[in-house]
Protein backbone atom coordinates (compact mmCIF):
# COMPACT_ATOMS: atom_id res chain seq x y z
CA UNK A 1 -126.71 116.21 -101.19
CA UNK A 2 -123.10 114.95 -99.90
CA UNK A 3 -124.14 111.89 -98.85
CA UNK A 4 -121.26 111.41 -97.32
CA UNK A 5 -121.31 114.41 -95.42
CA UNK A 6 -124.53 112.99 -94.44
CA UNK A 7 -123.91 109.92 -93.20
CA UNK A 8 -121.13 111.98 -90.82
CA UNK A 9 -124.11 113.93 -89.88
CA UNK A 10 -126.69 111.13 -89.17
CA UNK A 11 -123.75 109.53 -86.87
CA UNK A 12 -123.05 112.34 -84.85
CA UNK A 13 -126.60 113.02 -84.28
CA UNK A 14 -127.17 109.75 -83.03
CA UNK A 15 -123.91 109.77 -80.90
CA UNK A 16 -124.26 113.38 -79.93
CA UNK A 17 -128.25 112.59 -78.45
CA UNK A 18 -129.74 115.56 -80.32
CA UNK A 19 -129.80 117.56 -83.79
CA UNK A 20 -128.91 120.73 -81.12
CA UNK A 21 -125.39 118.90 -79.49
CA UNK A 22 -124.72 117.31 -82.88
CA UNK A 23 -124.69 120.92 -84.35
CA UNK A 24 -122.85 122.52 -81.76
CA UNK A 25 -119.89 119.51 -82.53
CA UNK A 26 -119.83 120.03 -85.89
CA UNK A 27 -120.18 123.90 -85.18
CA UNK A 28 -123.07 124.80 -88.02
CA UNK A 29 -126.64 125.82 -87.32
CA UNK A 30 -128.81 123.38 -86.24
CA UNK A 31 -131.22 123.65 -88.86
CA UNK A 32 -128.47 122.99 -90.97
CA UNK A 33 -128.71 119.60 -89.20
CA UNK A 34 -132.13 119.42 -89.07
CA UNK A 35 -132.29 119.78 -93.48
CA UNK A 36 -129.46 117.42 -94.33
CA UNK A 37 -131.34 114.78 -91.84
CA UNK A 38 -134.99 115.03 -93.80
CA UNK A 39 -132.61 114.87 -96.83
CA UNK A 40 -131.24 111.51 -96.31
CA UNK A 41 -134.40 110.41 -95.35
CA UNK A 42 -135.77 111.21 -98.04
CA UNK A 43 -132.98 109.63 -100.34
CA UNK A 44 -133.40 106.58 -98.54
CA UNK A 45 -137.01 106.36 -98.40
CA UNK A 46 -137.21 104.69 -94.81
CA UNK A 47 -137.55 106.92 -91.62
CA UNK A 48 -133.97 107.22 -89.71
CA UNK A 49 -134.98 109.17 -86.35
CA UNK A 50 -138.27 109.38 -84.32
CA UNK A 51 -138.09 112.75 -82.96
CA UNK A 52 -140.88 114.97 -80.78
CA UNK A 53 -140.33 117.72 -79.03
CA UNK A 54 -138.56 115.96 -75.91
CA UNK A 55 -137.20 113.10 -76.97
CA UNK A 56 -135.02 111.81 -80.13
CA UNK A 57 -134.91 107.74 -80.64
CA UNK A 58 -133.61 105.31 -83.54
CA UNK A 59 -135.58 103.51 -85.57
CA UNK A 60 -134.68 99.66 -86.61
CA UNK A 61 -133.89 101.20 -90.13
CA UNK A 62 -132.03 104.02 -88.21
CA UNK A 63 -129.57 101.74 -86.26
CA UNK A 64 -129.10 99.36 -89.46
CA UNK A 65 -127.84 102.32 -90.66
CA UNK A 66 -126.00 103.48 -88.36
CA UNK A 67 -124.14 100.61 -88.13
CA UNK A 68 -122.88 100.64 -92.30
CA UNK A 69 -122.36 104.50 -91.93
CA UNK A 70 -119.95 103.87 -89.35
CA UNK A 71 -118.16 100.62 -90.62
CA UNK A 72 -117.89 103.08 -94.15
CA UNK A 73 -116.42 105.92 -92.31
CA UNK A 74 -114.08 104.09 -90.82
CA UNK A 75 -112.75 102.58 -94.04
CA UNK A 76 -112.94 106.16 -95.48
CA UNK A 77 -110.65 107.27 -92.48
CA UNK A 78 -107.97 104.59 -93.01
CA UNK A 79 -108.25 105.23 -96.94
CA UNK A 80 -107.59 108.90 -95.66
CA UNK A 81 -104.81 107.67 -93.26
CA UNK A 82 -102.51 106.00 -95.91
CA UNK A 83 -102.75 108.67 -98.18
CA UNK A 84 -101.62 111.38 -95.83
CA UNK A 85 -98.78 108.94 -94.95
CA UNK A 86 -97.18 108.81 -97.99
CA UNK A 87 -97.24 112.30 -98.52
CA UNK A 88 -95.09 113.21 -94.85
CA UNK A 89 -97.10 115.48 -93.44
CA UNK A 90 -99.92 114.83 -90.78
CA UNK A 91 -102.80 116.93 -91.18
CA UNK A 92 -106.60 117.31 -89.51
CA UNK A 93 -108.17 118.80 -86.76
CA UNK A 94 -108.08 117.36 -83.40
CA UNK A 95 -110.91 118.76 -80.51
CA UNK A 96 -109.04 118.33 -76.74
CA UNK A 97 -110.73 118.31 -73.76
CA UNK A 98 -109.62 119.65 -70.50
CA UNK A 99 -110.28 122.24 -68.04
CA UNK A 100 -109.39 125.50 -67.84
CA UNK A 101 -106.40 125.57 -64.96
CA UNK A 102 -105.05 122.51 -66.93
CA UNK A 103 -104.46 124.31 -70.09
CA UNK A 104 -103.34 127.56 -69.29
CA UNK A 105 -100.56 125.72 -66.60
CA UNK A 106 -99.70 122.85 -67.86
CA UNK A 107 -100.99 122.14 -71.68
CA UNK A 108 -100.39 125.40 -73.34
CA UNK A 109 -97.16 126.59 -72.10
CA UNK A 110 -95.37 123.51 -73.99
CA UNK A 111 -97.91 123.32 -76.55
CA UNK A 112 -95.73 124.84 -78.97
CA UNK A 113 -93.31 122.13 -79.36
CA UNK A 114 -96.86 120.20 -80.69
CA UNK A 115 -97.51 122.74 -83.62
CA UNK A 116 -93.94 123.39 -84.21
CA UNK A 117 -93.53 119.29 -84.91
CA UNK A 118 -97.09 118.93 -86.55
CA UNK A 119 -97.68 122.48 -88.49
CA UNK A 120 -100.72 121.06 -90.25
CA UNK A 121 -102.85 119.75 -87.52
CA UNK A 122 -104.68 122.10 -86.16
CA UNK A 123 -105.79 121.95 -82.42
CA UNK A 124 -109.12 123.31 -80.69
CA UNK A 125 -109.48 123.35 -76.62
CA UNK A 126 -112.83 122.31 -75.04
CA UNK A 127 -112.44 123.72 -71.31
CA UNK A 128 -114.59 122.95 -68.64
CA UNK A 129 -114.46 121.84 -65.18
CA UNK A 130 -117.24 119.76 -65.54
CA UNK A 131 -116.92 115.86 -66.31
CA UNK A 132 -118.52 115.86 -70.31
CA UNK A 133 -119.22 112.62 -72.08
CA UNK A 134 -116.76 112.80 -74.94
CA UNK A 135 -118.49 110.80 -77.69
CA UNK A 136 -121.26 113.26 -77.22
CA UNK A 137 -119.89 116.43 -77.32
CA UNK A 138 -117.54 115.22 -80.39
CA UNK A 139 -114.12 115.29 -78.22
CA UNK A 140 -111.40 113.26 -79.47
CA UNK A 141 -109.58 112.92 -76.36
CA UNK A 142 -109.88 114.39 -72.40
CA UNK A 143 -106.78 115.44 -70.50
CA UNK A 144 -107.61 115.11 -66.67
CA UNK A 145 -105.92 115.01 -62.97
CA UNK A 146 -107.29 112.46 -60.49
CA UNK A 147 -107.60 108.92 -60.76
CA UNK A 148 -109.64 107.65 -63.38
CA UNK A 149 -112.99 106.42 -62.77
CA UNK A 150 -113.91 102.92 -64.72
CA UNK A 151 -115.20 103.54 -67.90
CA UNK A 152 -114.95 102.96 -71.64
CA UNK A 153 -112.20 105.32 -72.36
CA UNK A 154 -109.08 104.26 -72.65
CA UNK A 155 -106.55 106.09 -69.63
CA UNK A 156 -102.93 106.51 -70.20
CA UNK A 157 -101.33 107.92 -67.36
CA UNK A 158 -98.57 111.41 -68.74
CA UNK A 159 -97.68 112.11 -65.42
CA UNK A 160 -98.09 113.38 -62.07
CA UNK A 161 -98.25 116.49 -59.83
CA UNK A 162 -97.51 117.15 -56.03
CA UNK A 163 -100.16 119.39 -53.84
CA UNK A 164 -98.24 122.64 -51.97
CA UNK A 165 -99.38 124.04 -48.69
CA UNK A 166 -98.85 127.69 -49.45
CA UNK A 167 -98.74 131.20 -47.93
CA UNK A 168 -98.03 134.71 -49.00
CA UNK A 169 -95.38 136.97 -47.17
CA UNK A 170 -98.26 139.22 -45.95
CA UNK A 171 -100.40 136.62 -44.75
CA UNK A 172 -97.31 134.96 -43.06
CA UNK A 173 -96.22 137.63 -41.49
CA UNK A 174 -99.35 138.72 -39.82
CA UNK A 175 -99.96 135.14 -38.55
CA UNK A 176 -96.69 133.13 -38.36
CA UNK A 177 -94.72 130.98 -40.52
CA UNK A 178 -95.87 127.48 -39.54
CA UNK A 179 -93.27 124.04 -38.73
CA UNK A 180 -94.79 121.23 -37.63
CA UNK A 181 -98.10 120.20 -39.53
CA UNK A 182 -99.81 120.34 -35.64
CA UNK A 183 -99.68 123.86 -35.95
CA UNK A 184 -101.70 124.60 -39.28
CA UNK A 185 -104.88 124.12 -36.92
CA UNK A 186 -103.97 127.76 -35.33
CA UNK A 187 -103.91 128.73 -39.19
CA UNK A 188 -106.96 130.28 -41.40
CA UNK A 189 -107.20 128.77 -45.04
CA UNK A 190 -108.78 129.55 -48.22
CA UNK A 191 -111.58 127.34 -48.62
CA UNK A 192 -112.34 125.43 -51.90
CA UNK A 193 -116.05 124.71 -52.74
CA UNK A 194 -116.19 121.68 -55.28
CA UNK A 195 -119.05 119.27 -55.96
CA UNK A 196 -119.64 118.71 -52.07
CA UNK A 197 -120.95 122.13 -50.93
CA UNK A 198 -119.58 123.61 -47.22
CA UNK A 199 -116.87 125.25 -46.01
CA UNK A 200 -114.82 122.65 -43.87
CA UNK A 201 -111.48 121.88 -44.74
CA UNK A 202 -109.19 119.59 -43.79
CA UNK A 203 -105.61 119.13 -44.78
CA UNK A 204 -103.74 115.10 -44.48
CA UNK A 205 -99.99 114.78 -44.53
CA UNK A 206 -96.84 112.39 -43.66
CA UNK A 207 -94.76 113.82 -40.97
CA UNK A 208 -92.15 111.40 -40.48
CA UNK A 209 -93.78 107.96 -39.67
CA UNK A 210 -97.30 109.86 -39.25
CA UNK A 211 -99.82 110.78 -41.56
CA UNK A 212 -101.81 113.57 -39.93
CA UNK A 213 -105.27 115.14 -40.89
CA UNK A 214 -105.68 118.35 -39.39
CA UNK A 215 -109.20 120.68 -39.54
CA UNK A 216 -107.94 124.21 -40.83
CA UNK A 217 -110.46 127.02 -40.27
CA UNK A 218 -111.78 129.21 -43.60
CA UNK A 219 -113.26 132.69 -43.79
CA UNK A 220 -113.38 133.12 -47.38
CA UNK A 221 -114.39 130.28 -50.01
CA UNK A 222 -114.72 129.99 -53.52
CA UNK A 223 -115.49 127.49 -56.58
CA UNK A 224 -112.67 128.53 -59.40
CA UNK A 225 -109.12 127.43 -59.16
CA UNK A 226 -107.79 130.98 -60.09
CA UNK A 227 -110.29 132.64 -57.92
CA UNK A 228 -108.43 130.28 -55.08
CA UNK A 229 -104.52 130.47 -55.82
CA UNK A 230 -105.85 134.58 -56.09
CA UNK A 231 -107.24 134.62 -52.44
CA UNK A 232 -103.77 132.84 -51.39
CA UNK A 233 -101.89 135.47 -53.20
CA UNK A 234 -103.77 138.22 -51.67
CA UNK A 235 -103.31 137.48 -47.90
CA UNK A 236 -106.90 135.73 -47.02
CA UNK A 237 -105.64 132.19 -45.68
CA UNK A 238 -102.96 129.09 -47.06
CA UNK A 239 -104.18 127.50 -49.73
CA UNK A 240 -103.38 123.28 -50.83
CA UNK A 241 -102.41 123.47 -54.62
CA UNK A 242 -101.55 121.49 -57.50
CA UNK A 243 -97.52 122.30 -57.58
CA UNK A 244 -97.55 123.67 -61.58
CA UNK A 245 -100.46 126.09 -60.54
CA UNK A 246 -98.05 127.99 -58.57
CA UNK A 247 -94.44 127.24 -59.99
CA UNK A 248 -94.45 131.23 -61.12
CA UNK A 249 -96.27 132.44 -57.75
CA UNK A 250 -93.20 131.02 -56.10
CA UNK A 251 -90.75 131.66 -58.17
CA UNK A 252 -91.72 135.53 -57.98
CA UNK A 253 -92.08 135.70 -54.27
CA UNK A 254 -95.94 135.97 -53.92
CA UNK A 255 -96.60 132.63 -52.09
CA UNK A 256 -94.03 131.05 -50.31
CA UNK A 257 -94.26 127.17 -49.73
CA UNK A 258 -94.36 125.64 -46.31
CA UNK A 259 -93.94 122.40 -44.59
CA UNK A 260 -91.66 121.00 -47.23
CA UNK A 261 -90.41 117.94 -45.38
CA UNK A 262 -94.36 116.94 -44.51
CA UNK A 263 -95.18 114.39 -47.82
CA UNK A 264 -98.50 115.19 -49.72
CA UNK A 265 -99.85 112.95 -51.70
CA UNK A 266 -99.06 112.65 -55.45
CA UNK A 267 -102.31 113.03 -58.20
CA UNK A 268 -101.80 111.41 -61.46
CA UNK A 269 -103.00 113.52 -64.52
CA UNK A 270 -104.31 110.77 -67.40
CA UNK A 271 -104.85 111.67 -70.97
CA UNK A 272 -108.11 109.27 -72.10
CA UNK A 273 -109.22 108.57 -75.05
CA UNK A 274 -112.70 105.92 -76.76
CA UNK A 275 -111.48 102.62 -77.03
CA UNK A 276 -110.60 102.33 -81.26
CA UNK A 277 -108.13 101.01 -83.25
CA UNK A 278 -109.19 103.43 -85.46
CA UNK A 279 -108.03 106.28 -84.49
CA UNK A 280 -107.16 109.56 -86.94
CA UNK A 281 -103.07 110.02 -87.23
CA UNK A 282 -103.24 113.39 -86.19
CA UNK A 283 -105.03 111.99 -82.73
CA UNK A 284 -102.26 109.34 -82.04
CA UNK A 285 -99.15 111.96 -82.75
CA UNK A 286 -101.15 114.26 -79.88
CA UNK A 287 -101.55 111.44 -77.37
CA UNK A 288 -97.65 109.86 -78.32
CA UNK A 289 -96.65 113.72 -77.44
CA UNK A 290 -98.53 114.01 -74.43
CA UNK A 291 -96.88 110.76 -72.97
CA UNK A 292 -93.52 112.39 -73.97
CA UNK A 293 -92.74 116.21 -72.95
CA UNK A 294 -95.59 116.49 -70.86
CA UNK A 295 -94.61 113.87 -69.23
CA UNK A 296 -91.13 115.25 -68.98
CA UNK A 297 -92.27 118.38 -67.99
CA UNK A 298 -94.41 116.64 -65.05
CA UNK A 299 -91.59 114.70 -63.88
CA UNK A 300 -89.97 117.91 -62.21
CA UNK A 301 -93.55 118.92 -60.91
């Protein structure tokens, strides 16, 4: 047994909330868990884990334990961390978190100047739309729009984005192009379906010393991003999106934007991160580059 291998194991069981998630972080078989678990019990001689067949707890012994595994990794990391320094070159693996519209408009088209600077870290995209816990699916760090909510992570603001009222030429010129923000209510939208279910929309905006919410009718409604800019594209209403989700729409003449002079607000994307002084080399040079080119790149957003 690799006992220290194991002792990475026991901790991201406990941290992870099951042998199933733990397995699925450390992406092996979770019977491959399951063995190296009974294995350091047995080692040790003391019980670790009380599991049944709904529930997993810590024992006393456990949480003793998990305690010294996790002061010892550390120290292994930072052994780790000053050896990689004096050779130059950062290496490891690095597990982002993010969701899918993120990455594919605003992570991965600049991602390259990342891999071209750091050759030996490599990088692995968690994307979901869904808010994860990051300790427990094994994420090192969560890139996300919106303002943070309070928590134990660590939020470091990259950036921000502005929202675009926007229309395609077809859908325009079958309904009107509109000029004052009073006339989107004569207007049919796209509607966007998010954690609150229903199909009303609403749309706020500054027109000169007035901010202005106005109720904007929709036929057609969905719950994906793309699935949304796609119904905009394709004639079925306007549609409010995040500016770098529809730079190239734009740029190519398939939406065109309206109502330029009437302010929308601004949304902040954040890159967090656990609270730890202790984090890998490879982790810090990601979240150092994030507040740098992204940021750049969000600037003219």
């Amino acid at each position: 047994m690799d006992r220290l291998q194991a002792m990475e194991t026991f901790v991201r069981v406990i941290e992870a909330g099951s042998f199933k998630n733990a397995a699925d972080t450390m992406q092996v078989l979770p019977s491959t868990v399951t063995r190296t678990i009974k294995e350091l019990e047995s080692h040790l001689g003391v019980r670790l884990l009380n599991r049944t067949t709904r529930a997993l707890s810590v024992t006393d012994a456990g949480l003793r334990y998990y305690d010294g595994c996790k002061a010892l990794l550390r120290d292994v990391q930072l052994t780790e961390e000053m050896a990689a320094q004096h050779s130059g070159v950062l290496r490891g693996s690095i597990r982002i978190g993010t969701t899918p519209t993120l990455a594919k408009n605003f992570i991965i088209p600049v991602l390259r100047d990342f891999t071209d600077r750091y050759p030996a870290i490599d990088v692995d995209f968690h994307l979901s739309d869904a808010t994860v816990d990051i300790v427990q699916q094994g994420i090192d760090c969560v890139i996300r729009t919106g303002t943070p909510q309070p928590s134990r992570l660590v939020a470091r603001r990259i950036g921000q984005f502005h929202w675009y009222l926007c229309g395609s030429p077809d859908y325009l010129k079958r309904h009107g192009m509109p000029t004052r923000v009073a006339a989107l209510k004569k207007h049919t939208a796209v509607g966007y379906i998010g954690s609150r279910s229903g199909r009303a929309t609403s749309w706020t905006l500054r027109e000169g010393s007035q901010i202005i919410t106005v109720p904007i009718a929709s036929r057609i409604s969905v719950n994906d991003t793309d699935a949304y800019v796609a119904a905009g594209v394709a004639g079925f209403g306007l549609i409010r999106v995040a500016s770098y989700m529809v730079r190239q729409h734009i740029a190519e003449g398939r939406l065109i934007r309206l109502l330029e002079h009437a302010e929308a607000s601004t949304e902040p994307i954040s890159i967090l991160y656990p609270q730890s002084r202790h984090l890998s080399p490879a982790i810090r040079a990601f979240i150092d580059w994030c507040t740098g080119i992204i940021a750049k790149e969000a600037a003219d957003w």
